[in-house]
C-alpha atoms as a PDB file:
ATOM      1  CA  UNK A   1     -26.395   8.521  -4.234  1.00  0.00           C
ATOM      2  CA  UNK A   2     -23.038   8.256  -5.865  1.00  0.00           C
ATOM      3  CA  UNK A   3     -21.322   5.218  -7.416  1.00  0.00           C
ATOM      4  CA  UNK A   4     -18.325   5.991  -6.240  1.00  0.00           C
ATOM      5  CA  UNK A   5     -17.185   6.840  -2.133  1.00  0.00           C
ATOM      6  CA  UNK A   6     -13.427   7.927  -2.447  1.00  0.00           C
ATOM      7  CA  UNK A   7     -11.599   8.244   0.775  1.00  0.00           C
ATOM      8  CA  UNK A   8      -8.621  10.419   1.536  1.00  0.00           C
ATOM      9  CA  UNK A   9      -7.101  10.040   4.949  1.00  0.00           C
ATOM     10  CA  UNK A  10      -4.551  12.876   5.711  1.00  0.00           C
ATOM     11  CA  UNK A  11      -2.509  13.652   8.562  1.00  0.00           C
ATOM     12  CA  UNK A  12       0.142  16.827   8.494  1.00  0.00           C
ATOM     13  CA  UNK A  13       0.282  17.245   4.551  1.00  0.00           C
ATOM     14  CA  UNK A  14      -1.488  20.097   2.976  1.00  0.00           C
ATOM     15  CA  UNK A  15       0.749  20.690   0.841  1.00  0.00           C
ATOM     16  CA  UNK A  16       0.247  18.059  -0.976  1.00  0.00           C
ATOM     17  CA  UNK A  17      -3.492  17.319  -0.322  1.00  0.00           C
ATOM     18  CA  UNK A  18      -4.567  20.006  -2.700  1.00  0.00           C
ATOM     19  CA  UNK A  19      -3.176  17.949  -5.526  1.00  0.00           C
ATOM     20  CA  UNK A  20      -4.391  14.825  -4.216  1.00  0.00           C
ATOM     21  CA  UNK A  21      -7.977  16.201  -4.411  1.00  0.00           C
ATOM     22  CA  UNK A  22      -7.395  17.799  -7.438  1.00  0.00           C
ATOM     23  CA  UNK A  23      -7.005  14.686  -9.518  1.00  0.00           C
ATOM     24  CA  UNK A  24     -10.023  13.153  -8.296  1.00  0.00           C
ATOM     25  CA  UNK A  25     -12.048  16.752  -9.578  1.00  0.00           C
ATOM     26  CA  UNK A  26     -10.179  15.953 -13.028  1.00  0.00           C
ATOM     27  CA  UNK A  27     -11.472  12.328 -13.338  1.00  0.00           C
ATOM     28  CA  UNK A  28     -13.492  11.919 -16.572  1.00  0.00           C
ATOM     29  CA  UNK A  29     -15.806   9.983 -14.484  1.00  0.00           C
ATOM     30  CA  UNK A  30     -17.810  12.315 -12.242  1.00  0.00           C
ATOM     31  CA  UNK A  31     -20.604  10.366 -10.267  1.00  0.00           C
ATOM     32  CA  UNK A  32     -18.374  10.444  -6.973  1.00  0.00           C
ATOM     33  CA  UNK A  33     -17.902  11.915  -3.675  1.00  0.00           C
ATOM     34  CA  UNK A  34     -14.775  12.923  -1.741  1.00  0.00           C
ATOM     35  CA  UNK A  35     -14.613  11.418   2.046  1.00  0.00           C
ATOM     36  CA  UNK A  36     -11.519  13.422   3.475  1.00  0.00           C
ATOM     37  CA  UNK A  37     -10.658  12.192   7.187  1.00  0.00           C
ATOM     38  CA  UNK A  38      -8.252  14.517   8.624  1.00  0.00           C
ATOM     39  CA  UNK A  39      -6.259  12.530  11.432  1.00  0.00           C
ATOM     40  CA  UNK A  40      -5.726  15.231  13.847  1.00  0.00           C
ATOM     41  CA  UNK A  41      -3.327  17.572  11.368  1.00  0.00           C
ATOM     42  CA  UNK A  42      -2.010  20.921  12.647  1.00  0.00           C
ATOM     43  CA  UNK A  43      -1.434  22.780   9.700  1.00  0.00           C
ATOM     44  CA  UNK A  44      -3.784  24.466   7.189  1.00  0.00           C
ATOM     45  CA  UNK A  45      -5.180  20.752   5.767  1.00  0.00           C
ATOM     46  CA  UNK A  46      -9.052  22.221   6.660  1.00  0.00           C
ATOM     47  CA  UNK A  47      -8.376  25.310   4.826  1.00  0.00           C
ATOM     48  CA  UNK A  48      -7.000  23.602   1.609  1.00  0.00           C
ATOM     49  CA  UNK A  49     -10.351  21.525   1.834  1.00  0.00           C
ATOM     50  CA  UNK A  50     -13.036  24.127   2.409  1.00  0.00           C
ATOM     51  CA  UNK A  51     -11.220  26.203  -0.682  1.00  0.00           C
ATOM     52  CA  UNK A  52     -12.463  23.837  -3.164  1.00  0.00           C
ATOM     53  CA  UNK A  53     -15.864  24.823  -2.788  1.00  0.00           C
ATOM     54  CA  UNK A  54     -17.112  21.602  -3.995  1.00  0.00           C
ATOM     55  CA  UNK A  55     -20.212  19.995  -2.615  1.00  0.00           C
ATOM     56  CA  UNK A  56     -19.537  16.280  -2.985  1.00  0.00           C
ATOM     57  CA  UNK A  57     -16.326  16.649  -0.790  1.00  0.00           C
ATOM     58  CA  UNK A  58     -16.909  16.154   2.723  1.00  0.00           C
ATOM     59  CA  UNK A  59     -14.684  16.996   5.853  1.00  0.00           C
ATOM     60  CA  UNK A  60     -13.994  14.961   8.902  1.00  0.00           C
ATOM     61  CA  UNK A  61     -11.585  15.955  11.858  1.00  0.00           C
ATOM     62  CA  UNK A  62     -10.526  13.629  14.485  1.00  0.00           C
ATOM     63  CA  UNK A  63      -9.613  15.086  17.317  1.00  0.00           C
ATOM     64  CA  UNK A  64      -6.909  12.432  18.330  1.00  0.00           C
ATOM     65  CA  UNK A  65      -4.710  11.014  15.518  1.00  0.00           C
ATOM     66  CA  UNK A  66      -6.125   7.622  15.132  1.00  0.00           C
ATOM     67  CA  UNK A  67      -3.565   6.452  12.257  1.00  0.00           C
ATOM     68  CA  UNK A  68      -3.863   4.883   9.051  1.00  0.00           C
ATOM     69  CA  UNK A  69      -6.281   2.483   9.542  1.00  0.00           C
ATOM     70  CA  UNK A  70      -8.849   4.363  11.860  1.00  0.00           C
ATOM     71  CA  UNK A  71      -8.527   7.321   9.024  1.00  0.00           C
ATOM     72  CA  UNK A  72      -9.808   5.011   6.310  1.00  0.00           C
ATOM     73  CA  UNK A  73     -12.119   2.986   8.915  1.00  0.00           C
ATOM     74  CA  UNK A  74     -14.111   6.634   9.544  1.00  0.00           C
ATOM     75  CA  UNK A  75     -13.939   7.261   5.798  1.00  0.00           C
ATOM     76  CA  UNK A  76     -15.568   3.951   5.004  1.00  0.00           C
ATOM     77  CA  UNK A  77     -18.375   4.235   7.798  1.00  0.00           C
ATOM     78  CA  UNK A  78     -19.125   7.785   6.560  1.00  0.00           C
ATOM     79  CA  UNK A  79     -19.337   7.003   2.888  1.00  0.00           C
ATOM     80  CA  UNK A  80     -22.286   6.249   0.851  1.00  0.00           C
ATOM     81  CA  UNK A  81     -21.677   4.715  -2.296  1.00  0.00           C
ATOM     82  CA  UNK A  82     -22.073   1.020  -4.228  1.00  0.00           C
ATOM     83  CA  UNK A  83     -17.892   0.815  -4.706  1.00  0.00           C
ATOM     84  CA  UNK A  84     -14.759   2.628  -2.397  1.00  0.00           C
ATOM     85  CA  UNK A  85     -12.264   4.453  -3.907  1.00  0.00           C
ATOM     86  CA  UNK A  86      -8.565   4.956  -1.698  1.00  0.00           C
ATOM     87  CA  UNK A  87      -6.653   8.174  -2.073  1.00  0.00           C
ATOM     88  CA  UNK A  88      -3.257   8.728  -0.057  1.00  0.00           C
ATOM     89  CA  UNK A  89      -3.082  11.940   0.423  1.00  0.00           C
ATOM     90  CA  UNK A  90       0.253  12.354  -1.472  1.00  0.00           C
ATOM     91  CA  UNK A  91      -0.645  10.457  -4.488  1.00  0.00           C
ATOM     92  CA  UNK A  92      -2.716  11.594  -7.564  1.00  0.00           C
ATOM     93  CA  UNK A  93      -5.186   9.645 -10.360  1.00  0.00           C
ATOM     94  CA  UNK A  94      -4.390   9.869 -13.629  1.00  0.00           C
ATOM     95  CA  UNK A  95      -8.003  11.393 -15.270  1.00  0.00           C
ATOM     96  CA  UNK A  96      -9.424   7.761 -16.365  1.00  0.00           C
ATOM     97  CA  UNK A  97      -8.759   6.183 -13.752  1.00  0.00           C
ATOM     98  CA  UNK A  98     -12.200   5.778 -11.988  1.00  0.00           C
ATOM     99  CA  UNK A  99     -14.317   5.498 -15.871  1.00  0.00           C
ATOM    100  CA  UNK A 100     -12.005   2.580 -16.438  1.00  0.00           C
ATOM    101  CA  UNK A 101     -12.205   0.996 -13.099  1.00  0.00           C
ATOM    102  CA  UNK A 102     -15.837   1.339 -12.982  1.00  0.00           C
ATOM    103  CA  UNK A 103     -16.444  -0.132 -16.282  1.00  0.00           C
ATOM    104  CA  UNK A 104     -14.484  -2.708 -15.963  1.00  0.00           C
ATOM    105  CA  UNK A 105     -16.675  -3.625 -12.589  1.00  0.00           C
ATOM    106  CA  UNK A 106     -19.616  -3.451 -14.343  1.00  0.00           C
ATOM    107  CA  UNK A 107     -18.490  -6.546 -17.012  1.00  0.00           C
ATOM    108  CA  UNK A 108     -17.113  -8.210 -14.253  1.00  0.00           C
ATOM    109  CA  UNK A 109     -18.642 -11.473 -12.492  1.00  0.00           C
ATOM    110  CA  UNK A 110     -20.065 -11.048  -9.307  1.00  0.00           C
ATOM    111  CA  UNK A 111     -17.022 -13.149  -7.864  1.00  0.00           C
ATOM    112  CA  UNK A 112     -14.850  -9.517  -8.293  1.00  0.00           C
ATOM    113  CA  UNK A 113     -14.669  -7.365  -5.499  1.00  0.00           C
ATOM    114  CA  UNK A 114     -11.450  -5.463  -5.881  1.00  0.00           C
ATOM    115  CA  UNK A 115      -9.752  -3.565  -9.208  1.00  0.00           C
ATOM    116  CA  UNK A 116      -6.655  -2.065  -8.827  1.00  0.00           C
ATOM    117  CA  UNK A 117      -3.865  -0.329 -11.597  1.00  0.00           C
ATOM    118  CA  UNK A 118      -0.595  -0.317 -12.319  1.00  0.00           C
ATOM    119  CA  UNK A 119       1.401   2.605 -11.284  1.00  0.00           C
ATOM    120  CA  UNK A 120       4.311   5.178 -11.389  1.00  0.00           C
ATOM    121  CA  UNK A 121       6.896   5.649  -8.906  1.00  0.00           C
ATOM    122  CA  UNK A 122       7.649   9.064  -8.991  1.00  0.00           C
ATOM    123  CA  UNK A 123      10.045  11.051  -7.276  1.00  0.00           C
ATOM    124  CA  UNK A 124       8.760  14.534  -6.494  1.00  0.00           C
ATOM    125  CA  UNK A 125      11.801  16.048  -5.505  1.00  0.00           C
ATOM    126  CA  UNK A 126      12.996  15.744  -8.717  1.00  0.00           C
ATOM    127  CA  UNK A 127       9.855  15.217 -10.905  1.00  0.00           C
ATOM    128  CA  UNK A 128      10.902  11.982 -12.744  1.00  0.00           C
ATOM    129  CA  UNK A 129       9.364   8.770 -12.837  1.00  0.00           C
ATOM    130  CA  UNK A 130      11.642   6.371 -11.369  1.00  0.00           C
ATOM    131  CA  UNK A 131       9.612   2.934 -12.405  1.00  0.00           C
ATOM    132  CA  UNK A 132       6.061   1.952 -13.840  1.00  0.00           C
ATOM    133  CA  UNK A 133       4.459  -1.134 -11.809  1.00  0.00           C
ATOM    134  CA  UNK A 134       2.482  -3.155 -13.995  1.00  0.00           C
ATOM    135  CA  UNK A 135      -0.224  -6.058 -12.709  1.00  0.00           C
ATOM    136  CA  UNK A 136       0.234  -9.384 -13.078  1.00  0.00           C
ATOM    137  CA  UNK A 137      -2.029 -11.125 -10.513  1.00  0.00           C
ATOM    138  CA  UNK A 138      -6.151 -11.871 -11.350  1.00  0.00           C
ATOM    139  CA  UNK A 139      -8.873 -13.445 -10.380  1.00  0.00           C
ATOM    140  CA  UNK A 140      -8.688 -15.928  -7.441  1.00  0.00           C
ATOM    141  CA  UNK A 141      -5.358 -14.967  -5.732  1.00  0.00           C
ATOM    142  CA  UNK A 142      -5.334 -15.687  -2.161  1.00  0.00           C
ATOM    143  CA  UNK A 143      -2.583 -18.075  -1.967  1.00  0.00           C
ATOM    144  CA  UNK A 144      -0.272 -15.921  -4.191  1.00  0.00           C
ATOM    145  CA  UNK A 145      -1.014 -12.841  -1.840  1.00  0.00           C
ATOM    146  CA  UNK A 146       0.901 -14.352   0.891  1.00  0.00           C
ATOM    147  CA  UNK A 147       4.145 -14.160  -1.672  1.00  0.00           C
ATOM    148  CA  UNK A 148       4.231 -10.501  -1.656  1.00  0.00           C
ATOM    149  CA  UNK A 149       2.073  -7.605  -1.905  1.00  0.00           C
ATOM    150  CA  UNK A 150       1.314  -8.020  -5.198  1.00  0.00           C
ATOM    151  CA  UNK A 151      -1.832  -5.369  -5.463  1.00  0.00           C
ATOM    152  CA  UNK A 152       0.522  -2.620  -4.382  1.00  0.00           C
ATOM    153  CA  UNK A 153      -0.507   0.772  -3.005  1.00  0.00           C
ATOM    154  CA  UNK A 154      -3.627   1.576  -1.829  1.00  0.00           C
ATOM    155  CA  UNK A 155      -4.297   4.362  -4.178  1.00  0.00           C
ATOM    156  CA  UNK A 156      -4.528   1.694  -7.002  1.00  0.00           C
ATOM    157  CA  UNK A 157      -7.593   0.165  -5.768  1.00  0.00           C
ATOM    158  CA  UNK A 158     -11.653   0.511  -5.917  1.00  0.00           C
ATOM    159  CA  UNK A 159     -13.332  -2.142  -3.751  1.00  0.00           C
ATOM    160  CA  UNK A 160     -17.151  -3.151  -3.738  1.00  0.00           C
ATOM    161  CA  UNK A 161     -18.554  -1.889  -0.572  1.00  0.00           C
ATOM    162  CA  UNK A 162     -19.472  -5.421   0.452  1.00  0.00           C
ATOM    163  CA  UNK A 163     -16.314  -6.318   0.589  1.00  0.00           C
ATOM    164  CA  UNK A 164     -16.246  -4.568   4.193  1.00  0.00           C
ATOM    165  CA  UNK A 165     -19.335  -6.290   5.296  1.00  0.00           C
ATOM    166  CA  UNK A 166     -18.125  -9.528   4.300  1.00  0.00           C
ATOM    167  CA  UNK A 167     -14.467  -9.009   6.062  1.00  0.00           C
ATOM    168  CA  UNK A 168     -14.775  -6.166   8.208  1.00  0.00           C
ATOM    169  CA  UNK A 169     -13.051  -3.294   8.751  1.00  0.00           C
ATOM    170  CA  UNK A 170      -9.297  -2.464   8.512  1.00  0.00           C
ATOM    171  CA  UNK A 171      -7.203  -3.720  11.318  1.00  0.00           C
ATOM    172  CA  UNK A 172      -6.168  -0.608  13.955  1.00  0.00           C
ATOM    173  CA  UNK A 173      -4.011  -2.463  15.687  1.00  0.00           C
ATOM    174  CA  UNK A 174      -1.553  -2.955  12.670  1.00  0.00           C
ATOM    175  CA  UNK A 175       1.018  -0.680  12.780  1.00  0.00           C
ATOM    176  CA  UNK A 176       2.528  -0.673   9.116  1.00  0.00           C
ATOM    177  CA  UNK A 177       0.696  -2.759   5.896  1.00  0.00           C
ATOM    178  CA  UNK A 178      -2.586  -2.866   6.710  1.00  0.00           C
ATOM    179  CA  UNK A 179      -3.390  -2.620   3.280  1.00  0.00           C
ATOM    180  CA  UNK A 180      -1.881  -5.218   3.017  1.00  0.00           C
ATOM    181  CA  UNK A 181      -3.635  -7.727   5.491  1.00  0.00           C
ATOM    182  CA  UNK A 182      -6.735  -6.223   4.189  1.00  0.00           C
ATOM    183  CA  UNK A 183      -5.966  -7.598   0.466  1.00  0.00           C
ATOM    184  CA  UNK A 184      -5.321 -10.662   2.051  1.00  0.00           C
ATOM    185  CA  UNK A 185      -8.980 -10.734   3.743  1.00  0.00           C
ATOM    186  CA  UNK A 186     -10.502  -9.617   0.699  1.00  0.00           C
ATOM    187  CA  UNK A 187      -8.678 -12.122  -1.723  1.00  0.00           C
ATOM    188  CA  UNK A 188     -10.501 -15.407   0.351  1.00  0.00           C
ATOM    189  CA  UNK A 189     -13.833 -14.223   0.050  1.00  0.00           C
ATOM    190  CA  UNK A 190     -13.514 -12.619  -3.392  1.00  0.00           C
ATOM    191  CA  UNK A 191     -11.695 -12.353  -6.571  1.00  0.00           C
ATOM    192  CA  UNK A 192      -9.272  -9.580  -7.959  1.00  0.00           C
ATOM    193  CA  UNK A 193      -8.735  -8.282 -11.039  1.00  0.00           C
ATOM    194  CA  UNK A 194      -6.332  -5.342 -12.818  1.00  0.00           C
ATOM    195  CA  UNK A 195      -6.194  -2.420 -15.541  1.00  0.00           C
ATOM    196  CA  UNK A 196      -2.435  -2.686 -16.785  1.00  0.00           C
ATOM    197  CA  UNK A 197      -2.207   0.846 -17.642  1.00  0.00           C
ATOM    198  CA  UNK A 198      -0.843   2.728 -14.987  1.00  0.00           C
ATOM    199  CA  UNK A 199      -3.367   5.159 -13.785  1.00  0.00           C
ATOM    200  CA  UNK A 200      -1.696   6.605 -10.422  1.00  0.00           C
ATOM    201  CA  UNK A 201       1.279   8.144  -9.515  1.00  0.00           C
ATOM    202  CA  UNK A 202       3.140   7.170  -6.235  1.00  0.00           C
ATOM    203  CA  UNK A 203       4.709   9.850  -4.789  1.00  0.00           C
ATOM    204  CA  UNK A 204       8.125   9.051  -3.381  1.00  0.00           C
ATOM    205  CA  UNK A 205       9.070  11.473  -0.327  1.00  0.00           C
ATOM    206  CA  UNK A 206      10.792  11.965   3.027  1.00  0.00           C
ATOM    207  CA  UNK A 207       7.716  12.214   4.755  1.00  0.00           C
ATOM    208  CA  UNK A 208       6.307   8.895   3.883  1.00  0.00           C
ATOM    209  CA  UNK A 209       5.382   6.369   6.332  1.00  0.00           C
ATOM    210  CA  UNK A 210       7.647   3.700   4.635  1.00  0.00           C
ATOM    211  CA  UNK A 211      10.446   5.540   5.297  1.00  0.00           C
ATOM    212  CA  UNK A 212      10.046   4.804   8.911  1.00  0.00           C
ATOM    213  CA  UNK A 213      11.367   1.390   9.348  1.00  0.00           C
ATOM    214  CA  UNK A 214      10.884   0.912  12.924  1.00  0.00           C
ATOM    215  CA  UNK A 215       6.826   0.912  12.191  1.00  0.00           C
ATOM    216  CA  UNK A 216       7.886  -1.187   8.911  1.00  0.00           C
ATOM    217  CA  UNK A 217       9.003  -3.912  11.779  1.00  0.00           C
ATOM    218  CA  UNK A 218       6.292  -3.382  14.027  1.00  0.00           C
ATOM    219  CA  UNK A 219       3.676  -3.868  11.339  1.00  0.00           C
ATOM    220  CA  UNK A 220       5.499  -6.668   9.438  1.00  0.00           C
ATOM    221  CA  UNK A 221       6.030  -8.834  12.568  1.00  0.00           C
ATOM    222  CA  UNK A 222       2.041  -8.200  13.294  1.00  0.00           C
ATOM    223  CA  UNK A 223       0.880  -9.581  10.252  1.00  0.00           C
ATOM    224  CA  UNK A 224       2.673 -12.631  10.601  1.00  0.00           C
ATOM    225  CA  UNK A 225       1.836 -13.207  13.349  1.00  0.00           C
ATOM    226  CA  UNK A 226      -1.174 -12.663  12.769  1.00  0.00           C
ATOM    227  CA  UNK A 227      -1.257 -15.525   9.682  1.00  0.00           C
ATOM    228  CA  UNK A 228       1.392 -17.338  11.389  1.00  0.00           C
ATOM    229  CA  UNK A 229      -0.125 -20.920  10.416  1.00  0.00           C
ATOM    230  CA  UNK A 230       0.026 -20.351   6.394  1.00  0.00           C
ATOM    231  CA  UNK A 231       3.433 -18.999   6.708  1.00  0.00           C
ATOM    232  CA  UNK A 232       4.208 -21.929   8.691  1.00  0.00           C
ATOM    233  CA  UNK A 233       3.470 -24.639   5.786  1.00  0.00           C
ATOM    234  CA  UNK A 234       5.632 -23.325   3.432  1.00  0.00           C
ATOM    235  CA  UNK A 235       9.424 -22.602   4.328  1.00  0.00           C
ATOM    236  CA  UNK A 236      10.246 -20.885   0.631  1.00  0.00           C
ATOM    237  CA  UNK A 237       7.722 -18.293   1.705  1.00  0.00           C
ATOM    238  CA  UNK A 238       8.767 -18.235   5.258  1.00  0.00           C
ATOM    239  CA  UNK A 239      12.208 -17.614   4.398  1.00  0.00           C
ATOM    240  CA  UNK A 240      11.536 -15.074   1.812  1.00  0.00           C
ATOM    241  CA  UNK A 241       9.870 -12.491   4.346  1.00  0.00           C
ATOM    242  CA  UNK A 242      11.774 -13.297   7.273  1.00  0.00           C
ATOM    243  CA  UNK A 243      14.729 -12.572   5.407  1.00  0.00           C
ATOM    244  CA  UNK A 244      13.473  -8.920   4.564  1.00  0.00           C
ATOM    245  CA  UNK A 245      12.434  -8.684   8.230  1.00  0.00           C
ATOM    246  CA  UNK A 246      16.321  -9.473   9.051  1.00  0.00           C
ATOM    247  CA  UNK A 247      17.456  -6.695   6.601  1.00  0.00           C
ATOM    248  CA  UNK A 248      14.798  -4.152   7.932  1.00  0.00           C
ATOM    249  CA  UNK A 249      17.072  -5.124  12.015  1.00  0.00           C
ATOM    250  CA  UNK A 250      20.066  -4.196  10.392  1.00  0.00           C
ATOM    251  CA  UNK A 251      19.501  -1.360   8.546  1.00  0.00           C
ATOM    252  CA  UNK A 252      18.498   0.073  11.950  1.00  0.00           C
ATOM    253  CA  UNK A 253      21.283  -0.972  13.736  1.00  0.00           C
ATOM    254  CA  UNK A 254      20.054  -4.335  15.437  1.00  0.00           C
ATOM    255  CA  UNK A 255      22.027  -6.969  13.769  1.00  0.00           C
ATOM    256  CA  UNK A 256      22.302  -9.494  16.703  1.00  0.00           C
ATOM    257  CA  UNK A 257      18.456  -9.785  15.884  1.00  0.00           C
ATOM    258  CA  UNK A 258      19.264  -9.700  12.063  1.00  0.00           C
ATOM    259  CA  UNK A 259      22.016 -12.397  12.401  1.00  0.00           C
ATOM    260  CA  UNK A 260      19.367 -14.601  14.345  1.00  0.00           C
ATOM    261  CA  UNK A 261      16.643 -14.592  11.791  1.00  0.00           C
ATOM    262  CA  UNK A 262      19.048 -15.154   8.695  1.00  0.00           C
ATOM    263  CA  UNK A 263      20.645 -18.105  10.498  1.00  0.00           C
ATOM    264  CA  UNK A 264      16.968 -19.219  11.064  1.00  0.00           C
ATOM    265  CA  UNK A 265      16.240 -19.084   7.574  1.00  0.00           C
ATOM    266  CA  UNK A 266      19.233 -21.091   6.810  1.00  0.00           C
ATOM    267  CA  UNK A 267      18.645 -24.171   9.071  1.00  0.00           C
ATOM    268  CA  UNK A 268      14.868 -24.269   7.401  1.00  0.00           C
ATOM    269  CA  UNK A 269      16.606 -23.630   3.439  1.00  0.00           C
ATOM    270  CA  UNK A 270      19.918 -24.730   3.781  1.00  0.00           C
ATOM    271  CA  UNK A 271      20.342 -24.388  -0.081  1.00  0.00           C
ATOM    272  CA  UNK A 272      18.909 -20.358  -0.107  1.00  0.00           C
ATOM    273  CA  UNK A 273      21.671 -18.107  -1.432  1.00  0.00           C
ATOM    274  CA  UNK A 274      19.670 -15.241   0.138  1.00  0.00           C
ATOM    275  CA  UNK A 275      19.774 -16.437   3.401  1.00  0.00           C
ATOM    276  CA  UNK A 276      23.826 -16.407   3.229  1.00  0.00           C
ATOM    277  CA  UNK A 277      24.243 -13.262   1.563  1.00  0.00           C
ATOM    278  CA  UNK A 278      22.425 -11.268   3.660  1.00  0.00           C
ATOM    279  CA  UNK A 279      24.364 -12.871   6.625  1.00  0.00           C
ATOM    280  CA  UNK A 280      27.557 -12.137   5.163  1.00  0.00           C
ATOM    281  CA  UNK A 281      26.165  -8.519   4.803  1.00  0.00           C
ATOM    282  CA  UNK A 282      25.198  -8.213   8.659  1.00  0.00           C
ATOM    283  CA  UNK A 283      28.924  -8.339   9.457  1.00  0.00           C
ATOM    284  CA  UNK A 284      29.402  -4.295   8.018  1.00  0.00           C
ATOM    285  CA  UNK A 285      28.731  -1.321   9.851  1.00  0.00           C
ATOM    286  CA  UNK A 286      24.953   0.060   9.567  1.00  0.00           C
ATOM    287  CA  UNK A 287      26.052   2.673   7.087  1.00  0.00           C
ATOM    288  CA  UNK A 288      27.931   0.463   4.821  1.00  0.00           C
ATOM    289  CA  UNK A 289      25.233  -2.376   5.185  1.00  0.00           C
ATOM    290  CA  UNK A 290      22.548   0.454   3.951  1.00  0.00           C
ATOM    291  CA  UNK A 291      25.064   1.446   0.851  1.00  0.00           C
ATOM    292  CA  UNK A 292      25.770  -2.214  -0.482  1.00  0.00           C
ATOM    293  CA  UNK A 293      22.272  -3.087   0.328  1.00  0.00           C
ATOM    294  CA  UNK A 294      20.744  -0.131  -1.606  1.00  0.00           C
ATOM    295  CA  UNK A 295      22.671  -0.827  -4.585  1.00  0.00           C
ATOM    296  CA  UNK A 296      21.902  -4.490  -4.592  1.00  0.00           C
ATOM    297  CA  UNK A 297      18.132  -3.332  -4.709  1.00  0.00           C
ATOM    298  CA  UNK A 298      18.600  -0.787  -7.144  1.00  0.00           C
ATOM    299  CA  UNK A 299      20.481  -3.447  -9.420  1.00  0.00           C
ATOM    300  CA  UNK A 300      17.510  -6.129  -8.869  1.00  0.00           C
ATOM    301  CA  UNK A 301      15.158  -3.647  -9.598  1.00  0.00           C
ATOM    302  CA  UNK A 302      16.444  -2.829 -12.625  1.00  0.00           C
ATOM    303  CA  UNK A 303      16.704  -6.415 -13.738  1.00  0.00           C
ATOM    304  CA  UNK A 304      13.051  -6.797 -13.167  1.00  0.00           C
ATOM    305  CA  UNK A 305      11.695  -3.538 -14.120  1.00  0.00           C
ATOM    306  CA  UNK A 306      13.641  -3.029 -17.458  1.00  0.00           C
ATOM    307  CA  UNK A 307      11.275  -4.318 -19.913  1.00  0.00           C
ATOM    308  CA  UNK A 308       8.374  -1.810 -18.385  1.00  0.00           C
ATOM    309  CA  UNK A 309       8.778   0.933 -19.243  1.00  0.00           C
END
């Protein structure tokens, strides 16, 4: 039996699949095997897989797409091994990845069920690295998961398999960040920890299920729902996602909806300079609120990332 099960859910992207598994074949850690779910594709993702000719990668087709979260729920059911592995099918491990995560699990306390990396952002239209995402979150973390996302992208992450018999499953009826809600099952029954050194590269694209930002509100307003009563209790978190959910109305056009949850936001934090800025913003057309939005992001990321790189 291998120690480590790593899943690959794909759906429509062959051409970048082949890389995908190609830097899990490079890992200097070798005990593994390869769990790729195709979700229903209808190009040549089968033929990319049966051209490796490697026995510890195994193929499953669903017939219907299922989505993200049935992909990786078939991977995990059909996968053997002590700790899980994720893979998006457009991302790619660095080569020490899984020796580092796994060693790292094996001086760990029992307490640990989840190591995850930093990362690049890479753009792979151009081939540069656009930001490195470095850790900063350990041990018991389940009150500062509700924050942010502060584990990142799934391909970062190698999970005990008893985490999924202690929480279950990944939620299918989550639209958009169930990664997300599953960190946030994971991190009150377990702790977390990190390697700093970014060992995955996070391929930015057109294709990319974040870029659709109808799902984005679909999914968001699902998980809090969903956690509704923690978000509740504190109105400096509250405010700080809602807001983002207001941004994500407008940049599609909805800014009656928008408008609504940033004047929300300011009868609960009266003092929040957020809450008034992105108000004032709602009042431009959707193309000019997407230009003076994007560079206000790009600016803010640059103030935070600077020092990373």
């Amino acid at each position: 039996m291998p120690q480590v099960s790593v899943i690959i859910p794909t759906y429509n992207r062959a051409k970048f699949l082949h890389l995908a598994i190609t830097s899990v074949l490079n890992q200097t850690f070798q005990d593994f095997e390869i769990v790729v779910i195709d979700d229903g594709s209808q190009d040549n993702t089968q033929e990319v897989v049966k051209n490796f000719h490697d026995a510890r990668i195994h193929y499953i087709c669903h017939k219907e797409n299922k989505g993200e979260a049935g992909a990786r729920n078939t991977g995990i059911i059909n996968s053997h091994a002590k700790y899980i592995a994720f893979l998006d099918d457009d991302d790619e491990w660095l080569p020490e990845k899984l020796r580092l995560q796994v060693d790292l699990f094996q001086n760990s306390k029992p307490k640990v069920g989840c190591i995850y990396t930093g990362y690049l952002v890479v753009d792979t239209t151009k081939g540069k690295i656009l930001r490195r995402r470095v850790p900063i979150k350990r041990g018991d973390i389940y009150h500062d998961i509700f924050v942010r996302n502060y584990i990142g992208v799934p391909s970062t992450v190698i999970l005990k398999r008893e985490c999924f018999q202690k929480v279950n499953l990944f939620d299918e009826n989550i639209a958009f960040g169930t990664d997300y809600d599953m960190w946030i099952r994971i991190a009150k029954e377990f702790h977390f920890d990190y390697i700093e050194k970014p060992l995955v590269k996070y391929c930015i694209h057109k294709n990319r299920l974040s870029t659709n930002l109808e799902i984005q509100i679909k999914g968001f307003e699902t998980i809090h729902k969903k956690y509704d009563q923690f978000y509740t209790l504190n109105n400096k978190i509250y405010c700080h996602h809602y807001i983002y959910l207001g941004l994500l109305y407008c940049c599609v056009g909805n800014f009656k909806k928008g408008r609504e949850i940033f004047i929300k936001t300011i009868r609960l934090r009266p003092f929040g300079i957020k809450s008034y800025l992105s108000l004032v913003l709602s009042f431009f057309s959707t193309g000019n609120f997407r230009r003076v939005r994007n560079l206000i992001e790009k600016f803010l990321l640059y103030r935070k990332n600077q020092d990373t790189f």
